[in-house]
Protein backbone atom coordinates (compact mmCIF):
# COMPACT_ATOMS: atom_id res chain seq x y z
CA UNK A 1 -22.25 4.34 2.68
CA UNK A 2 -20.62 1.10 2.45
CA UNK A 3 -21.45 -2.62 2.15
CA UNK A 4 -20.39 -5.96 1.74
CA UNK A 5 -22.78 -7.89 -0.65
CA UNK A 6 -22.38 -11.39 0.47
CA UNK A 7 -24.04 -13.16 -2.43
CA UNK A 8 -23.16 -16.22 -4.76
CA UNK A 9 -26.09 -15.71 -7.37
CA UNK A 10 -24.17 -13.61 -9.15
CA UNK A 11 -27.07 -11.75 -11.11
CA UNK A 12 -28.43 -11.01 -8.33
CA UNK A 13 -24.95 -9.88 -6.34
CA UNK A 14 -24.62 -7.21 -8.96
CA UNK A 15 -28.32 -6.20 -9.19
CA UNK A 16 -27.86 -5.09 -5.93
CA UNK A 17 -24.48 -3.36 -6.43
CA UNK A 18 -25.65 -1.61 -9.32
CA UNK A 19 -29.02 -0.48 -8.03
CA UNK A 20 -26.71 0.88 -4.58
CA UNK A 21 -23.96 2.22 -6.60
CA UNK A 22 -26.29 4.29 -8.24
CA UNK A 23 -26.78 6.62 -5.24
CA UNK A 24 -22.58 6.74 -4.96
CA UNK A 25 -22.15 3.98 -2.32
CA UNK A 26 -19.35 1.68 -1.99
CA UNK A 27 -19.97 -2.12 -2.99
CA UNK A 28 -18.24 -4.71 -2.09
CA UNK A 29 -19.02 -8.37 -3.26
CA UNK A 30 -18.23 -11.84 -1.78
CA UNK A 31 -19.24 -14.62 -3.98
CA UNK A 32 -18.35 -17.69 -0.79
CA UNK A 33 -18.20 -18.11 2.51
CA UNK A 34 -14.26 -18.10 2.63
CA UNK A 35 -14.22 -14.92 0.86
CA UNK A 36 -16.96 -12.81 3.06
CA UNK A 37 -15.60 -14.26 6.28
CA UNK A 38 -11.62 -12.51 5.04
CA UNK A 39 -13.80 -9.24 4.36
CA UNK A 40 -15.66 -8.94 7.21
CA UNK A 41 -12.13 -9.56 9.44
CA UNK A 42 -10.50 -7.08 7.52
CA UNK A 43 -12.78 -4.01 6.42
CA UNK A 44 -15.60 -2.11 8.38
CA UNK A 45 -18.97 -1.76 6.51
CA UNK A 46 -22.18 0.12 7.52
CA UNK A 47 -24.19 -2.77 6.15
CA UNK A 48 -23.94 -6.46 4.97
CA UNK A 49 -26.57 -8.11 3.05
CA UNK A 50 -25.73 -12.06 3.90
CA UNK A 51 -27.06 -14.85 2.12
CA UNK A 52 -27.81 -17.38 4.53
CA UNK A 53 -26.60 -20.40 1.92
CA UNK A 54 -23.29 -19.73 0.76
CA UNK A 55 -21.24 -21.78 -1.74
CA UNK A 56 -18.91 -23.44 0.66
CA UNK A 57 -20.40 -22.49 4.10
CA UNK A 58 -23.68 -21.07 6.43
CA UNK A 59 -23.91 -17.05 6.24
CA UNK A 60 -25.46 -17.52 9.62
CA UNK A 61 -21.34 -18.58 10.76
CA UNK A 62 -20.52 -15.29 9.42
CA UNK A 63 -23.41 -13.75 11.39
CA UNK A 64 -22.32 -15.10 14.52
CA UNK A 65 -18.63 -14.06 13.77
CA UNK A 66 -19.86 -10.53 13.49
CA UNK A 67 -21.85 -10.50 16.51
CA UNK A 68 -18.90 -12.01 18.42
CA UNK A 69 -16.40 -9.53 17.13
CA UNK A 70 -19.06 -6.73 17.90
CA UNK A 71 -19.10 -5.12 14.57
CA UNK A 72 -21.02 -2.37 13.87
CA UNK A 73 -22.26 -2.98 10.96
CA UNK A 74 -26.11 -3.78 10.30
CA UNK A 75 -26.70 -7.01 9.07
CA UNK A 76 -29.20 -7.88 6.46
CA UNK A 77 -30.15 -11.68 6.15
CA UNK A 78 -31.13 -12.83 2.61
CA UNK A 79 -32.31 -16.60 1.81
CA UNK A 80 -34.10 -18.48 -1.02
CA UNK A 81 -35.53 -20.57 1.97
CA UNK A 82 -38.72 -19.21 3.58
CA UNK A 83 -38.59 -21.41 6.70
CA UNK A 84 -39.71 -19.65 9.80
CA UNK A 85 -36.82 -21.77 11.49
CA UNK A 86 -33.86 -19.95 9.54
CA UNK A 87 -35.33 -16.71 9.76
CA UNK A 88 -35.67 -16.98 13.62
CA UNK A 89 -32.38 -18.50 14.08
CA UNK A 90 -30.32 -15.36 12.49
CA UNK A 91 -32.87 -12.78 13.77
CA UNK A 92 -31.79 -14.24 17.24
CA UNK A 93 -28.43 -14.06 16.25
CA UNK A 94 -28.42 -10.62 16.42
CA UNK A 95 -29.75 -9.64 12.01
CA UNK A 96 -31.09 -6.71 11.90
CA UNK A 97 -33.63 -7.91 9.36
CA UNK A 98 -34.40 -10.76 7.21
CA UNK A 99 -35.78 -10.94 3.19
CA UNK A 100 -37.09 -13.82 1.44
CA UNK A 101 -36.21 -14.29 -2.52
CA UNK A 102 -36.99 -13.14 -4.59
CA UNK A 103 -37.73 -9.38 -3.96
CA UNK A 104 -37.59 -6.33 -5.27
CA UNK A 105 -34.85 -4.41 -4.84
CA UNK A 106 -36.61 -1.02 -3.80
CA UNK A 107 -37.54 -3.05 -0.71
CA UNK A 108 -34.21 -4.14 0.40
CA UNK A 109 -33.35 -0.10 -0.47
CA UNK A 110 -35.77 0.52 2.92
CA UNK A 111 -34.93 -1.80 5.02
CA UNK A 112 -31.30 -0.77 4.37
CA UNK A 113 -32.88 2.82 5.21
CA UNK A 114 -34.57 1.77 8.32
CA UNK A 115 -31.32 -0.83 9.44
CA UNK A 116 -29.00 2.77 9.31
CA UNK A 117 -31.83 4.95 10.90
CA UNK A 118 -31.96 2.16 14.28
CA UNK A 119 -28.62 1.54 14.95
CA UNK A 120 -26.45 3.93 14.01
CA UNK A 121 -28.63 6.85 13.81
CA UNK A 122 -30.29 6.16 17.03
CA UNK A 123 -33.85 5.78 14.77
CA UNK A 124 -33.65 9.41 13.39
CA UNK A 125 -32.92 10.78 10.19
CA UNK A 126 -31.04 13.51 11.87
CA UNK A 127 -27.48 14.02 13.04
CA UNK A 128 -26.09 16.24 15.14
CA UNK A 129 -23.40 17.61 16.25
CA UNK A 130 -22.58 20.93 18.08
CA UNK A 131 -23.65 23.53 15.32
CA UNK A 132 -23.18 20.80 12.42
CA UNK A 133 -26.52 18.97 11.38
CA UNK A 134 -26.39 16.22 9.00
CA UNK A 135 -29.85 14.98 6.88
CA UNK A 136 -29.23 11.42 5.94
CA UNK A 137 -32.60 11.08 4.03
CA UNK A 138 -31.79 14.01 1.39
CA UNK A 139 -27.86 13.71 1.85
CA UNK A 140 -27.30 17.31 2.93
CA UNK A 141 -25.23 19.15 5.65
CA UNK A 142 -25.96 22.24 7.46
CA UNK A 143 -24.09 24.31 9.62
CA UNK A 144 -26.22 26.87 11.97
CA UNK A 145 -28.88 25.76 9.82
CA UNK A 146 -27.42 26.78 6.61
CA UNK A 147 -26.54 24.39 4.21
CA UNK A 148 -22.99 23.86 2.46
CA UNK A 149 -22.82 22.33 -0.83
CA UNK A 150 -20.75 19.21 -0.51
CA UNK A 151 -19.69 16.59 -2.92
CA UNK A 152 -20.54 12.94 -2.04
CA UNK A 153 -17.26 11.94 -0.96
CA UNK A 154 -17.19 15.20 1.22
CA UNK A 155 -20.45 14.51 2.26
CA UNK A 156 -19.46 10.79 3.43
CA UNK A 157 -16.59 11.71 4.58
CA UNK A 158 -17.83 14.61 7.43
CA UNK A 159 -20.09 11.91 7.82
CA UNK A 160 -17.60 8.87 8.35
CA UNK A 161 -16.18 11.72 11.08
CA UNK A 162 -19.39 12.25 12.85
CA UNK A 163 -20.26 8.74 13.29
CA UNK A 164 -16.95 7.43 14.91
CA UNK A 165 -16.34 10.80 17.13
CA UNK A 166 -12.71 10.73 19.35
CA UNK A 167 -11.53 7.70 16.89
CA UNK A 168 -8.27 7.99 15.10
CA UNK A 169 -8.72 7.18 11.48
CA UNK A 170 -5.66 6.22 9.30
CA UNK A 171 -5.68 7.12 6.01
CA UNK A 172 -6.20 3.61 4.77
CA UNK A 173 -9.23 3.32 7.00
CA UNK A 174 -10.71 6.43 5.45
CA UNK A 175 -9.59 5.56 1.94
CA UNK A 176 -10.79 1.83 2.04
CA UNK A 177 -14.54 3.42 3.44
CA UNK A 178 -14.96 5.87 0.71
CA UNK A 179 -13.18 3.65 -2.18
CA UNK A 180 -13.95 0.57 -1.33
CA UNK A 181 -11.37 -2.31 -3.24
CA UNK A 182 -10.54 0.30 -5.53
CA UNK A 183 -8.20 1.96 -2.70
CA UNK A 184 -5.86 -0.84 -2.85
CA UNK A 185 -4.48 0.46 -6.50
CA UNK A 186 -2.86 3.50 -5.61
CA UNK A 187 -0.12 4.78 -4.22
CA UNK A 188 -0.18 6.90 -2.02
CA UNK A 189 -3.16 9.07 -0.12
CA UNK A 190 -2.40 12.36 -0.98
CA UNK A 191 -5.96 12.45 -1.98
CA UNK A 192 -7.35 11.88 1.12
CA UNK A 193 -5.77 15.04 2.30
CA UNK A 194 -7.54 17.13 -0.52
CA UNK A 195 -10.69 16.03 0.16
CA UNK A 196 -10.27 16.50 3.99
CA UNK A 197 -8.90 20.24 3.39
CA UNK A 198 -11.73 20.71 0.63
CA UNK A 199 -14.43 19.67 3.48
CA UNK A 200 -12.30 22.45 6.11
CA UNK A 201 -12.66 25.07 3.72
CA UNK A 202 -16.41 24.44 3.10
CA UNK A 203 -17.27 24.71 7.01
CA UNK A 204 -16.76 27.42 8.94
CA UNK A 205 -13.61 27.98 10.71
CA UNK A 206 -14.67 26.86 14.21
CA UNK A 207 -16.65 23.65 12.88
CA UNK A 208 -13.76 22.63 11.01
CA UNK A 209 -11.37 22.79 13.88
CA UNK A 210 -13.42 19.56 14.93
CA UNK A 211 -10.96 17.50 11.96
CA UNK A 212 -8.04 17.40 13.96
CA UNK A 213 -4.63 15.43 12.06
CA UNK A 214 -3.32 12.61 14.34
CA UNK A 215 0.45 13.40 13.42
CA UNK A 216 1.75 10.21 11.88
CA UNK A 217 -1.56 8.36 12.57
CA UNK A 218 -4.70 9.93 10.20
CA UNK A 219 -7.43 12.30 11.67
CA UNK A 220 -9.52 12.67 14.56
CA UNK A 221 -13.23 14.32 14.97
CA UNK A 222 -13.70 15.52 18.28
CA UNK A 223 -14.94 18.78 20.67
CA UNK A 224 -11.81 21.30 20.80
């Protein structure tokens, strides 16, 4: 998974990256409003936590940028203030939850969970796909019910595929989602080709003919 930590505590922006990062997702930080607002323009994220009082602006601006632009991303409101006011106001504009500080971080670890399980899980735990069933809760793919032992970038990367079905994905887009700021250093993506033939050969021959290459564009997941 990846996020956008939009947070200008700092101990508490990398409290939150560290306890995420230690299940191998991708964490991105914003320390301002200036800085989050570039982010979310530029890079897709499955979730953004969003402090509602930035150093030099209102989260809740971001929040309604997002909600214009119609990202997908769930959007997690965070805010030292505890007025019923500020929590109604971004829950109207279209958060998917709000949290009051302090609190613990295993809590903002569910309501990631349940954010990702209502929107773009559809409320399950489950996805599926033809023969190709992905657990989300334990991390695990199966295919016919049998499961293949994937690596965690394999694993988020089938399931990158699965979740944006008959979309062409450069390999930027792919590279920023699994790496995060880190993809910027290198140079080239040779990489992402290994991992995408690593993930073919793990399936079986007619579920991996759903990772189709885009010539000159990236990859495509789709129905033959």
């Amino acid at each position: 998974m990846k996020f956008l930590i939009a947070e200008d505590e700092l101990d508490l922006q990398q409290s939150i990256v560290t306890y995420l990062e230690r299940d191998a997702n991708v964490c991105e930080v914003a320390s301002n409003y200036d800085e989050a607002l570039q982010k979310v323009e530029l890079y897709d994220y499955d979730v953004i936590i969003l402090d509602i009082n930035l150093v030099t602006g209102s989260g809740l601006d971001i929040l309604r940028v997002i909600k214009k632009s119609k990202l997908r991303a769930g959007v997690i409101i965070i805010s030292a203030n505890n007025s019923l006011d500020n929590k109604l106001e971004g829950l109207d504009l279209g958060a998917d939850d709000y949290l009051t500080k302090p609190f613990h971080l295993a809590e903002l670890n569910s309501r990631i969970k349940a954010v990702l399980r209502r929107g773009k899980y559809g409320g399950d735990e489950t996805i599926e796909f033809n023969e190709i069933k992905i657990d989300t809760k334990s991390r695990t793919a199966f295919i016919t019910n049998i499961a293949i032992n994937l690596t965690r970038k394999e694993y988020d990367l089938l399931l990158f595929f699965i979740t944006n079905q008959d979309r062409v994905l450069s390999k930027e887009i792919i590279a920023e989602h699994l790496w995060g700021d880190d993809s910027d250093l290198v140079d080239n993506f040779d990489f992402i080709y290994v991992h995408i033939n690593n993930l073919r050969k793990k399936m079986t021959k007619e579920s991996a003919k759903y990772i189709k290459t885009a010539y000159g564009s990236g990859y495509k997941f789709q129905n033959h």
